[in-house]
C-alpha atoms as a PDB file:
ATOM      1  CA  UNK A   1      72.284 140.696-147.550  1.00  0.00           C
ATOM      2  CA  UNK A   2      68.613 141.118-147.844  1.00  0.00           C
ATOM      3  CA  UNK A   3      66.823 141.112-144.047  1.00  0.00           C
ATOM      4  CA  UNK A   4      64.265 138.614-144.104  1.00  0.00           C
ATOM      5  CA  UNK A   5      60.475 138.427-142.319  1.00  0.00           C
ATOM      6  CA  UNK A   6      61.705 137.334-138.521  1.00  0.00           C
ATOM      7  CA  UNK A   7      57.671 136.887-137.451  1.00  0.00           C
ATOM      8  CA  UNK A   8      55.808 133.936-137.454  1.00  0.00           C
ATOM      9  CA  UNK A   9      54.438 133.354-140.724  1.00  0.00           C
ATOM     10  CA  UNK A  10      51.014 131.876-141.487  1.00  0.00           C
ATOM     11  CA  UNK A  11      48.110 130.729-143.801  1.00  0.00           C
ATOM     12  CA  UNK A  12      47.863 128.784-146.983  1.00  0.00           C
ATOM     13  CA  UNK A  13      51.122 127.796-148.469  1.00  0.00           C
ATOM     14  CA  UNK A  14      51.472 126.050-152.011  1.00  0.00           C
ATOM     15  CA  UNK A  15      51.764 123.006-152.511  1.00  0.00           C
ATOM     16  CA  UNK A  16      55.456 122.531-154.273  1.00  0.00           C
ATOM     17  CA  UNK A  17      55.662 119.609-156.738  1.00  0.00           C
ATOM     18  CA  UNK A  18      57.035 116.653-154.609  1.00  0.00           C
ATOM     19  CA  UNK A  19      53.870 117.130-152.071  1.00  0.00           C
ATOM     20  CA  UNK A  20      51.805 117.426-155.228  1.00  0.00           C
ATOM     21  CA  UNK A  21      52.962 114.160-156.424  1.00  0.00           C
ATOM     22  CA  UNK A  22      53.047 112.629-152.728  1.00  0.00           C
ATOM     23  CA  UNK A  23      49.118 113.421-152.745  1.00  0.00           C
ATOM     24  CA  UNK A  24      48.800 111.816-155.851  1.00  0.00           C
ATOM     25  CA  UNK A  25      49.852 108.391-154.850  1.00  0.00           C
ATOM     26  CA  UNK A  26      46.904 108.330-152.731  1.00  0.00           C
ATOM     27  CA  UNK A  27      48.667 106.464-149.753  1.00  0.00           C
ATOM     28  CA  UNK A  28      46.579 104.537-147.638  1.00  0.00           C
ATOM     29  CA  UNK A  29      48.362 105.702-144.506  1.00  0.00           C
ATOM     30  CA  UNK A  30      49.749 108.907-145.656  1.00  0.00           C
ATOM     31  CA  UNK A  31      51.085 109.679-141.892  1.00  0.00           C
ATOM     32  CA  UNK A  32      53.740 107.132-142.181  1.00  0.00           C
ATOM     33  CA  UNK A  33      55.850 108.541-144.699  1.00  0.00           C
ATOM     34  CA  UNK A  34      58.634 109.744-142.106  1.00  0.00           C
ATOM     35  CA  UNK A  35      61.755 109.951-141.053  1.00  0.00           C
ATOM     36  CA  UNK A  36      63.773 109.232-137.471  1.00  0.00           C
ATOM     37  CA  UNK A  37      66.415 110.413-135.890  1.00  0.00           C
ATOM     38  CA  UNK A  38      67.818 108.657-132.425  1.00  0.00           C
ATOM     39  CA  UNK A  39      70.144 110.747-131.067  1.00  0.00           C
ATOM     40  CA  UNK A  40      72.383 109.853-128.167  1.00  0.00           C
ATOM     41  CA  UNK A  41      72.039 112.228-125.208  1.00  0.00           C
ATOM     42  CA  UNK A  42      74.665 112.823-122.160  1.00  0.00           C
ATOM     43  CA  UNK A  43      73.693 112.870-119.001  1.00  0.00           C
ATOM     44  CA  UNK A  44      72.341 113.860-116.855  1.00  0.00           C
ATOM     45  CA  UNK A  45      69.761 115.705-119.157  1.00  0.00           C
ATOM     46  CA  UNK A  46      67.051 118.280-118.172  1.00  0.00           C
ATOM     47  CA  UNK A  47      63.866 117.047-119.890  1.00  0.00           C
ATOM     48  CA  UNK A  48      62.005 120.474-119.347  1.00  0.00           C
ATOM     49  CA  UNK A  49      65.021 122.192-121.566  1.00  0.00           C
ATOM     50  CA  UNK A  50      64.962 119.344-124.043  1.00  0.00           C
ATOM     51  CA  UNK A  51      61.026 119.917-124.713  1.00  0.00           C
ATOM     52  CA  UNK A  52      61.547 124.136-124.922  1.00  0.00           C
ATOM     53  CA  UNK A  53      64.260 123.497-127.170  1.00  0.00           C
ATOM     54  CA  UNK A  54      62.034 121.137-129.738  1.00  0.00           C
ATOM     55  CA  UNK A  55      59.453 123.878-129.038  1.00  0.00           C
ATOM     56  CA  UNK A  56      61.743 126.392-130.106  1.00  0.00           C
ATOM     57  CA  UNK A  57      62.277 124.726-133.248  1.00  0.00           C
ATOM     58  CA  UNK A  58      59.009 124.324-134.589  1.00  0.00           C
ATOM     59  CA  UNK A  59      58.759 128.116-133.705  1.00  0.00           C
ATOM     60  CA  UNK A  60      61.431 128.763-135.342  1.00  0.00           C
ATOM     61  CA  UNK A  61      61.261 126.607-138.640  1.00  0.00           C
ATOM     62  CA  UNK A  62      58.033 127.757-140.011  1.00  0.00           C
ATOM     63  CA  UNK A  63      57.508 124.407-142.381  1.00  0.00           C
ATOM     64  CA  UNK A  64      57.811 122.418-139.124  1.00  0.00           C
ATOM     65  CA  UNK A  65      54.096 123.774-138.253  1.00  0.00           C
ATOM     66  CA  UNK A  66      52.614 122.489-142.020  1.00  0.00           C
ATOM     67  CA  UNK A  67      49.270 121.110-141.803  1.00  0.00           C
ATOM     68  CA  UNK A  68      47.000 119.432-144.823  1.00  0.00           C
ATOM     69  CA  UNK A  69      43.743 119.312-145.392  1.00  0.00           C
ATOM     70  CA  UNK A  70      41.580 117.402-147.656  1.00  0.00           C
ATOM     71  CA  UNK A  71      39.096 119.630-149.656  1.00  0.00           C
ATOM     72  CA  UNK A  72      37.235 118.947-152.737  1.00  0.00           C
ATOM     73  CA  UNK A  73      40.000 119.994-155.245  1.00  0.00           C
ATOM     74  CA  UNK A  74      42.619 118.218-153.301  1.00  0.00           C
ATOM     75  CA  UNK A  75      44.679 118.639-150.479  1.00  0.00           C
ATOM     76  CA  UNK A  76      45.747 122.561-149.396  1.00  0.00           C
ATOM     77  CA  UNK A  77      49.063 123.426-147.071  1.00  0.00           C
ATOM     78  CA  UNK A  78      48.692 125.548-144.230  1.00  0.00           C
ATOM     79  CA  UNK A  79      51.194 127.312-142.250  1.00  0.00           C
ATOM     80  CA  UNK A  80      49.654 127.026-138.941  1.00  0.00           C
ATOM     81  CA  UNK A  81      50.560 129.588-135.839  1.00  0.00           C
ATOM     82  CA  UNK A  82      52.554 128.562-132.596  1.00  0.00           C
ATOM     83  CA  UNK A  83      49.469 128.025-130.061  1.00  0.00           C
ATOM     84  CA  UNK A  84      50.110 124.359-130.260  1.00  0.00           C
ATOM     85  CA  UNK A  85      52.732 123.510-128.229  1.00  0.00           C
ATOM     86  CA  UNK A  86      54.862 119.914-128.666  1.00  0.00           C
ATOM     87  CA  UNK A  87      55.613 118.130-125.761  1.00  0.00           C
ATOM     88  CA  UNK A  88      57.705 116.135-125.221  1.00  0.00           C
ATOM     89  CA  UNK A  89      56.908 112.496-124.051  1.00  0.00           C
ATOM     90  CA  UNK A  90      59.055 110.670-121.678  1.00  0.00           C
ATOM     91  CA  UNK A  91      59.115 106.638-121.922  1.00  0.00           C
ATOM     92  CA  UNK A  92      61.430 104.595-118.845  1.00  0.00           C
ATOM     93  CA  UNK A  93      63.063 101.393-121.351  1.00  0.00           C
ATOM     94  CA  UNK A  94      65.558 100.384-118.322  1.00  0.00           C
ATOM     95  CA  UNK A  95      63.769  97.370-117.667  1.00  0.00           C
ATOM     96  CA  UNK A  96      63.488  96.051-120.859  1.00  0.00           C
ATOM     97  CA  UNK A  97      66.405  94.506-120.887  1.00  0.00           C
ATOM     98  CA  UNK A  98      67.435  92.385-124.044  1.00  0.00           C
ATOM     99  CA  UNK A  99      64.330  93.483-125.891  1.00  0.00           C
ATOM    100  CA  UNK A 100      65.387  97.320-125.339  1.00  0.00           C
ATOM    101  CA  UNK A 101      65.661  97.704-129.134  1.00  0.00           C
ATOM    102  CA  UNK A 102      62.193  95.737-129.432  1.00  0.00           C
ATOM    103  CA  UNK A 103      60.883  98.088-126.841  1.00  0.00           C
ATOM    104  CA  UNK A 104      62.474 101.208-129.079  1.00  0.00           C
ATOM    105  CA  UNK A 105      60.883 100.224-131.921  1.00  0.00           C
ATOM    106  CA  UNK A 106      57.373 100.430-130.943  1.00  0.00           C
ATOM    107  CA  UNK A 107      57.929 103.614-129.347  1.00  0.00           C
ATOM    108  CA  UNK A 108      59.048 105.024-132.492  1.00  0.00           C
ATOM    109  CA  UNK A 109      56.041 102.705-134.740  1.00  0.00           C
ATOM    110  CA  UNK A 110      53.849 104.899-131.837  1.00  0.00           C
ATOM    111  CA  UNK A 111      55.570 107.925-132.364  1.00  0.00           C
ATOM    112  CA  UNK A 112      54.613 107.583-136.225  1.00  0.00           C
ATOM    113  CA  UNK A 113      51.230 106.687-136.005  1.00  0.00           C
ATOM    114  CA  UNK A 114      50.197 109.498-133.991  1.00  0.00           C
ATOM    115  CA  UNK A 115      51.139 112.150-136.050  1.00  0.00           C
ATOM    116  CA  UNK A 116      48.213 113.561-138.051  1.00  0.00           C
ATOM    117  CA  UNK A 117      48.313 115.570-141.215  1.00  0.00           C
ATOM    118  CA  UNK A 118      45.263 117.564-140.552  1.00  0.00           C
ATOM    119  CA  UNK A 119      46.912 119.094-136.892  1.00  0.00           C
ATOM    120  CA  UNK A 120      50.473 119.116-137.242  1.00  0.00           C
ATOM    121  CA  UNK A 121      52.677 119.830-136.061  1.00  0.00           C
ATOM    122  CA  UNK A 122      54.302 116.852-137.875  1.00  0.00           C
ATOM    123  CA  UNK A 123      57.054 116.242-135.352  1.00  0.00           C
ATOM    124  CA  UNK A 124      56.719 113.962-132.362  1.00  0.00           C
ATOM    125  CA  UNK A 125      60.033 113.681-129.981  1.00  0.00           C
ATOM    126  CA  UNK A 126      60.493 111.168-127.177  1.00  0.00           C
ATOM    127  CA  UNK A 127      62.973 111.123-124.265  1.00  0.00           C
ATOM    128  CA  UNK A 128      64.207 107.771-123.882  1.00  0.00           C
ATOM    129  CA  UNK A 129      65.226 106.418-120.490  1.00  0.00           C
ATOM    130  CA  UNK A 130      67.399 103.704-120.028  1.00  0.00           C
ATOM    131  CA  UNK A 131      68.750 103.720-116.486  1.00  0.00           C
ATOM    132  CA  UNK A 132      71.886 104.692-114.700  1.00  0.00           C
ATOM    133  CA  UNK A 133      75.448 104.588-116.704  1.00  0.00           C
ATOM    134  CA  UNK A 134      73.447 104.492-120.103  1.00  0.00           C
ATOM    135  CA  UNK A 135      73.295 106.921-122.346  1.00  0.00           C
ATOM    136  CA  UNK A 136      69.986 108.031-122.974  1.00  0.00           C
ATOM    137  CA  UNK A 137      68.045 108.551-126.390  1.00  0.00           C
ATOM    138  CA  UNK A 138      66.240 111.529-128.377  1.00  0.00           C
ATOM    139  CA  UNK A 139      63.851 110.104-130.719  1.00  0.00           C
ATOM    140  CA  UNK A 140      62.573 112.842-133.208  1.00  0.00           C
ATOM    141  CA  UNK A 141      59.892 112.074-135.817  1.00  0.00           C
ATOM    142  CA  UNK A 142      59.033 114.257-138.692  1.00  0.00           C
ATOM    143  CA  UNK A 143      56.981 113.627-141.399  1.00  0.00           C
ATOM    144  CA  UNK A 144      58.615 113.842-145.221  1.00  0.00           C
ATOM    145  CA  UNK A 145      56.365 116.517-146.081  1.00  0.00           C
ATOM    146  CA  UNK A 146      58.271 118.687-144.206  1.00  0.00           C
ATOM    147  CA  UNK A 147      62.107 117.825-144.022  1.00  0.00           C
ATOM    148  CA  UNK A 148      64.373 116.339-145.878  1.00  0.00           C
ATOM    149  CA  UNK A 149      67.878 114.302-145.551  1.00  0.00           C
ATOM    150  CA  UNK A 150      69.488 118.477-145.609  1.00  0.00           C
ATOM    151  CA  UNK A 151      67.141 119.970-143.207  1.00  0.00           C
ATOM    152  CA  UNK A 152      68.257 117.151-140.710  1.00  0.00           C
ATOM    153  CA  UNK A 153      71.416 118.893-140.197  1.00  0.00           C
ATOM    154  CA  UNK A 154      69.805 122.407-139.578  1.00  0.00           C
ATOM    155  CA  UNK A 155      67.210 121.267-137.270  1.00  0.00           C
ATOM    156  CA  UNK A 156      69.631 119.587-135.187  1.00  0.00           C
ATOM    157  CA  UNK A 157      72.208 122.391-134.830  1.00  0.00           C
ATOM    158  CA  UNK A 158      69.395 124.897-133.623  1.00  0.00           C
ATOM    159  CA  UNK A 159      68.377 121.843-131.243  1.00  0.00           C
ATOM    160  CA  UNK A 160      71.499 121.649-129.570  1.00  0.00           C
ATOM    161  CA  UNK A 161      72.093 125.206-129.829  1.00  0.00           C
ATOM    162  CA  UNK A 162      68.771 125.716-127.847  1.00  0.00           C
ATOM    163  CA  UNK A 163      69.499 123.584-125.270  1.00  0.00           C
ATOM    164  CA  UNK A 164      72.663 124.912-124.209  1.00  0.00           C
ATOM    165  CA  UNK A 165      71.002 127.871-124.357  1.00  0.00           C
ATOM    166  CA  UNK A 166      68.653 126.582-121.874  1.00  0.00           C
ATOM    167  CA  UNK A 167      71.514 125.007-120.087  1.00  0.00           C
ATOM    168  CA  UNK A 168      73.057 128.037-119.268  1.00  0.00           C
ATOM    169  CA  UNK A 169      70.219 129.614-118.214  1.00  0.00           C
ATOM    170  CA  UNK A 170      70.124 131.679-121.513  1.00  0.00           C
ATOM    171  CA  UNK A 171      66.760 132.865-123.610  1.00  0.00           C
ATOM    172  CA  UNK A 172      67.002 130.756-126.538  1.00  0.00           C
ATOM    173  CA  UNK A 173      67.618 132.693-129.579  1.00  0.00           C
ATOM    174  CA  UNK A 174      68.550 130.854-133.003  1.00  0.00           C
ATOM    175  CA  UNK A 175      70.115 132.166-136.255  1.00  0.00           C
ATOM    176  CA  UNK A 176      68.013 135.128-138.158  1.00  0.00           C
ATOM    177  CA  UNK A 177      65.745 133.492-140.615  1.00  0.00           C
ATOM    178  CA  UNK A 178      66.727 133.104-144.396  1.00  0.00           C
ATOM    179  CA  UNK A 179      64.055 132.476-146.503  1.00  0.00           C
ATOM    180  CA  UNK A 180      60.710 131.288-145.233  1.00  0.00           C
ATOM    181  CA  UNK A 181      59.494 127.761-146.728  1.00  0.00           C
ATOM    182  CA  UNK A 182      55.744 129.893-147.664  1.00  0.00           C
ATOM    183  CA  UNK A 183      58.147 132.175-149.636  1.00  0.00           C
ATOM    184  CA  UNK A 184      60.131 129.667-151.383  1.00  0.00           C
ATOM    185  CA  UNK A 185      57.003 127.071-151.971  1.00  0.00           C
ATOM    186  CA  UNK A 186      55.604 130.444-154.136  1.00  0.00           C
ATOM    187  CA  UNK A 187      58.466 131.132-155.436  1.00  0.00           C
ATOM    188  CA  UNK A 188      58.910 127.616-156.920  1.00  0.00           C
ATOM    189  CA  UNK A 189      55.131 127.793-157.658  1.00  0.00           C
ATOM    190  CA  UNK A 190      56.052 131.014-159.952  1.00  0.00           C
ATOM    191  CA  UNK A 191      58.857 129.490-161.480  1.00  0.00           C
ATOM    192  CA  UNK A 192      56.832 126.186-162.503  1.00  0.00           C
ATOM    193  CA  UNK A 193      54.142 128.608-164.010  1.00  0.00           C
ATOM    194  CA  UNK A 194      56.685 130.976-165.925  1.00  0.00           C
ATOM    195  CA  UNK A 195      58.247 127.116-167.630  1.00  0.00           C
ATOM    196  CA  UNK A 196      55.072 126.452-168.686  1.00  0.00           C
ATOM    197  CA  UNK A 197      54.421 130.040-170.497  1.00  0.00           C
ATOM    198  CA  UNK A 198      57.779 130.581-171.748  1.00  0.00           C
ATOM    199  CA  UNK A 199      58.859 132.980-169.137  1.00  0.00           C
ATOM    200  CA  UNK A 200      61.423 133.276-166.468  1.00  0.00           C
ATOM    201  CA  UNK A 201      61.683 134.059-162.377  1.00  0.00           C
ATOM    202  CA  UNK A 202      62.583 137.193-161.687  1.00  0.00           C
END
């Protein structure tokens, strides 16, 4: 099995068709094209492991640090580095009583609005509280751009695996990379280019 590039990878990343055509549709809110994910979480939970292990992910999965800009020939990809850090917001719904889903749901509206294209990274996650003998929620965020209904089931593995990491009082250390998202985006870019000419990916 070819070893793959375990770093941090950065800088300009193509654009693969479904972004291309995403851009096209010239959205008037293009930072609401997402998807959720409420997970139920046992108690009690340790929020400081819960943020390292989202942290850990967006190290970890380089396409969950994706940025876009804007430019005069159209929007560019960026892989960006891991300075930014995401942190993870805490929000107390046990007194909302009835309107707890109400209260939820403009959390998550919130949650949605606040992520920006131009910064990444393009998840937001959100420890819900909902008082004692409840079971409290996750609420993740990403934006379409960069995951899909299949990288759901990925990203939460290594999340759980990197809390219980954390939990045990373990480094967190996730599965070896396979192949990066820059690396595939190109190679898809190559592929697309090789159709058009008559020739094939090597």
């Amino acid at each position: 099995r070819e070893e793959r590039e375990q770093g941090v990878v950065r800088g300009p990343v193509p654009l693969t068709p479904i972004q291309r055509w995403f851009f096209e549709q010239e959205m008037a809110q293009p930072q609401h094209f997402n998807m959720e994910m409420m997970l139920e979480v046992e108690q009690p939970v340790e929020a400081g492991w819960v943020e390292e292990a989202v942290q850990a992910l967006v190290e970890h999965h380089d396409a969950l640090r994706l940025s876009y800009r804007r430019e005069a020939g159209g929007w560019r990809q960026v892989n960006e580095g891991v300075e930014k850090k995401v942190r993870l917001e805490r929000v107390d719904v046990s007194k909302a009583g009835e309107g707890e889903r109400e209260a939820i749901e403009q959390v998550a509206m919130r949650m949605q609005q606040g992520l920006k294209l131009e910064e990444g990274p393009l998840l937001k996650a959100t420890l819900l509280e909902r008082g004692e003998g409840k079971k409290w929620r996750l609420l993740l965020v990403l934006h379409h751009l960069v995951v899909d209904v299949v990288s759901w089931r990925v990203l939460l593995e290594d999340l759980n695996q990197a809390y219980e990491q954390r939990r045990k009082g373990e480094a967190v250390a996730l599965p070896k990379k396979t192949t990066s998202y820059k690396e595939w985006a190109e190679r898809l870019e190559k592929y697309a280019q090789g159709e058009e000419v008559g020739g094939e990916l090597e």
